[in-house]
Protein backbone atom coordinates (compact mmCIF):
# COMPACT_ATOMS: atom_id res chain seq x y z
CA UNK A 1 5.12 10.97 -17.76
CA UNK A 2 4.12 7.49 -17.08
CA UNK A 3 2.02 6.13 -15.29
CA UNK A 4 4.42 5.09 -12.48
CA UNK A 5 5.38 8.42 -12.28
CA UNK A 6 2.30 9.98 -12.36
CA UNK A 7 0.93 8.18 -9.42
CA UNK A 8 3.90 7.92 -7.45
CA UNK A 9 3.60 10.76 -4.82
CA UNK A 10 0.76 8.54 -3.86
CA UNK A 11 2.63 5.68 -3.13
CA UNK A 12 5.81 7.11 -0.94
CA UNK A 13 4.38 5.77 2.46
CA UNK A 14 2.48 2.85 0.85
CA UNK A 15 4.03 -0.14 2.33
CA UNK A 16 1.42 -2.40 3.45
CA UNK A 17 -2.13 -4.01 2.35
CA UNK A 18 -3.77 -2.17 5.00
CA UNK A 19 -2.27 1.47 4.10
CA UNK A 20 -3.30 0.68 0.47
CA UNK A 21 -7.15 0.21 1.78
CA UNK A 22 -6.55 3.32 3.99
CA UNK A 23 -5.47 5.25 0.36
CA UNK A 24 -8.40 3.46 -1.66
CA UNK A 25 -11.03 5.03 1.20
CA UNK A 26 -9.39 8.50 0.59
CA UNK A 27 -9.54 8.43 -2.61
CA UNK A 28 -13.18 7.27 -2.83
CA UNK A 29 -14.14 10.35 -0.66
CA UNK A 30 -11.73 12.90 -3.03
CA UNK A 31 -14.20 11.44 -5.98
CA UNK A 32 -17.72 12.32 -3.53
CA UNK A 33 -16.34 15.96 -3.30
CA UNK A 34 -15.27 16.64 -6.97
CA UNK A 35 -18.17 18.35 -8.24
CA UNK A 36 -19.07 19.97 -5.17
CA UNK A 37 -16.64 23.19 -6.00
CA UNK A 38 -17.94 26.19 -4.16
CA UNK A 39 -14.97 27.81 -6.05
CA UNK A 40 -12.67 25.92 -4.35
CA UNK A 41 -9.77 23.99 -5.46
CA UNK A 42 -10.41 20.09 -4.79
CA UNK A 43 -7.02 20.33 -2.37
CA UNK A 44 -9.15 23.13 -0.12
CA UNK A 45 -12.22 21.09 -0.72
CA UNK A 46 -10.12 17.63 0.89
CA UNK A 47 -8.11 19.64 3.64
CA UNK A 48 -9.08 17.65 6.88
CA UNK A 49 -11.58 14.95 5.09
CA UNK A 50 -7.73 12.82 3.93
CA UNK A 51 -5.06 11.50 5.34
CA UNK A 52 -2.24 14.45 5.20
CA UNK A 53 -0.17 12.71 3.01
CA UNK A 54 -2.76 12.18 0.13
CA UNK A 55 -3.81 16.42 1.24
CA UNK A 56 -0.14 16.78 0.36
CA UNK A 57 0.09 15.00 -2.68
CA UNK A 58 -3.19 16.67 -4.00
CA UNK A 59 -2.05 19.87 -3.47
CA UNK A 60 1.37 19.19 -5.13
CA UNK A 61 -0.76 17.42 -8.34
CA UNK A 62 -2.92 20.70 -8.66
CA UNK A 63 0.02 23.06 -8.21
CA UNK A 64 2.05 21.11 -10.86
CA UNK A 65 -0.96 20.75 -13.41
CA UNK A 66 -0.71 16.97 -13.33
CA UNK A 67 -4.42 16.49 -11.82
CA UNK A 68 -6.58 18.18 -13.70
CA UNK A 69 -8.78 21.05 -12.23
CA UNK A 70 -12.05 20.04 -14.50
CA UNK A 71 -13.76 17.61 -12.17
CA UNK A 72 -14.60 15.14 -14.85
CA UNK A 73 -10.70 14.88 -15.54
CA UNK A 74 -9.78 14.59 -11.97
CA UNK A 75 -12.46 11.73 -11.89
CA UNK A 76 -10.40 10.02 -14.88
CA UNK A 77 -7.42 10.57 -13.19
CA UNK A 78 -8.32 9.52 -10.13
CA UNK A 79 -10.05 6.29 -12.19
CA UNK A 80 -7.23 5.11 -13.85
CA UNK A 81 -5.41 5.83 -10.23
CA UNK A 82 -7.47 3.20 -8.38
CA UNK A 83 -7.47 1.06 -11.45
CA UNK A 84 -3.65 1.29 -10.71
CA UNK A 85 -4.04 0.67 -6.95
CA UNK A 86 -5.51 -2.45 -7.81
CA UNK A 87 -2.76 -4.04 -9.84
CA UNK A 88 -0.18 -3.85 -7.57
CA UNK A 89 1.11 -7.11 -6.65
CA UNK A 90 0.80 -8.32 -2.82
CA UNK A 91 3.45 -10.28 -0.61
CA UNK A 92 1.72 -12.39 1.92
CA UNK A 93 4.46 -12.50 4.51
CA UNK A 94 3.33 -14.26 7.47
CA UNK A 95 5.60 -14.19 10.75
CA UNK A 96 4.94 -14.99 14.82
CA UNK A 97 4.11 -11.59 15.87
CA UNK A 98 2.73 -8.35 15.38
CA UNK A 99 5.54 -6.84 13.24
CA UNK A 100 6.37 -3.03 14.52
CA UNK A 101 6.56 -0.14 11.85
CA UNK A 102 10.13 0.26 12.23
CA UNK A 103 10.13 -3.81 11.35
CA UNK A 104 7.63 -3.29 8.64
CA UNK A 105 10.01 -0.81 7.23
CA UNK A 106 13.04 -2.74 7.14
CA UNK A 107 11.49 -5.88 5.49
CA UNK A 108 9.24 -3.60 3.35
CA UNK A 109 13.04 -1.44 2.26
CA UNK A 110 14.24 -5.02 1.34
CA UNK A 111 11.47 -5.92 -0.93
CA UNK A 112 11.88 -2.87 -2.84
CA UNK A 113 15.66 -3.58 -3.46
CA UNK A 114 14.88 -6.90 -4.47
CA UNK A 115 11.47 -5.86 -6.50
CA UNK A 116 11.67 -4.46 -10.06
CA UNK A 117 8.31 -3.13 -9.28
CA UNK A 118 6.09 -1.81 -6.51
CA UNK A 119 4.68 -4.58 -4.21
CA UNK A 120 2.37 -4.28 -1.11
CA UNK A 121 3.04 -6.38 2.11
CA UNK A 122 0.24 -8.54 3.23
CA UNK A 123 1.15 -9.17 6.79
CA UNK A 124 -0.54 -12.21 8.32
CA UNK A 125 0.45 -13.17 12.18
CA UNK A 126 0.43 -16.94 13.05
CA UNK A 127 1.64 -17.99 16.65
CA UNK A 128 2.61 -21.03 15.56
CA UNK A 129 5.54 -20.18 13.72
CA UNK A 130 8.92 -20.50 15.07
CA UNK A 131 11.62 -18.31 14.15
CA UNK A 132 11.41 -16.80 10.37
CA UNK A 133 8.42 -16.46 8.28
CA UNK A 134 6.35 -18.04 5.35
CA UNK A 135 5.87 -15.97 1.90
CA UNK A 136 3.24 -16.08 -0.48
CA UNK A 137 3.95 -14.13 -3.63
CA UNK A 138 2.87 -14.55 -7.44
CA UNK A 139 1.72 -18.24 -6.74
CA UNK A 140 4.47 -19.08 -5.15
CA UNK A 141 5.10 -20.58 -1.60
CA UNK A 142 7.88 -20.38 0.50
CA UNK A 143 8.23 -21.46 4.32
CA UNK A 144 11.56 -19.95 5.92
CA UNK A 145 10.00 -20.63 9.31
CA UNK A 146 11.77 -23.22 11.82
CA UNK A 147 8.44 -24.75 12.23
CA UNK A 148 8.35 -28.32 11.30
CA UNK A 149 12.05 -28.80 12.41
CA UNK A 150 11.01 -27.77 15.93
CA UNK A 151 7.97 -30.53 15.15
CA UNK A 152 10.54 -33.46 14.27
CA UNK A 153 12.61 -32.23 17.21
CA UNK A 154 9.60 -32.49 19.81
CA UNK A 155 8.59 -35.63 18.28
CA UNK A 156 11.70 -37.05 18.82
CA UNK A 157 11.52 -36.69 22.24
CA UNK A 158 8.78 -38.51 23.05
């Protein structure tokens, strides 16, 4: 198994910069409660202190041997995890309006058709920006916005 693989029941519902943080925080509190057993397993241990989904996909890791019960294993895992976290490449997308999570879903669906890898949205909101958007991604800049054609138009005019 991969590492793709092995950390992809992680990322199902990752879509965005700011559910990535919302993982990384989880994550960070599954590492404070590793080696405070109590004979529990770490998915009984995490039960209400994480987000459901990463309760979920603890569970399912422990069930299916793939993180390991040993808390100093877990720890690597969950190491190398966040070293993975980290790597994932962001897409600054900036638009005119505070996208909704249907929205965010539909551009996020058409990055991953487009993406031979996982990428994270970075959404920015700019009121100045009429019609489209501007994306930032890999050092690259792009500006599909109508913004500086509505400038030459208003210029024109007076």
């Amino acid at each position: 198994m991969n590492k793709v693989e092995k950390f992809d029941i992680f990322l199902k519902n990752i879509m965005t910069a700011g559910d990535l943080v919302a993982l990384v925080d989880d994550l960070n509190e599954i590492n404070k409660l590793l080696y405070i057993t109590g004979g529990q397993k770490l998915s009984q241990r995490v039960k209400g202190k994480v987000s459901e989904d990463v309760y979920e996909a603890v569970s399912i890791l422990e069930k299916e041997g793939v993180l390991p019960a040993e808390p100093s294993k877990a720890e690597d895992y969950l190491g190398e995890l966040l070293v993975y976290l980290q790597k994932i490449p962001r897409v600054a997308l900036t638009i005119a309006f505070e996208p909704s999570t249907e929205f965010i879903r539909q551009i996020y669906d058409w990055f991953e058709k487009i993406s031979p890898k996982k990428v994270v949205l970075d959404l920015r909101t700019r009121r100045e920006i009429v019609a489209g958007a501007i994306i930032e991604y890999n050092g690259k800049y792009k500006d599909y916005s109508k913004t500086a054609l509505m400038e030459e138009v208003l210029s024109g005019l007076s």
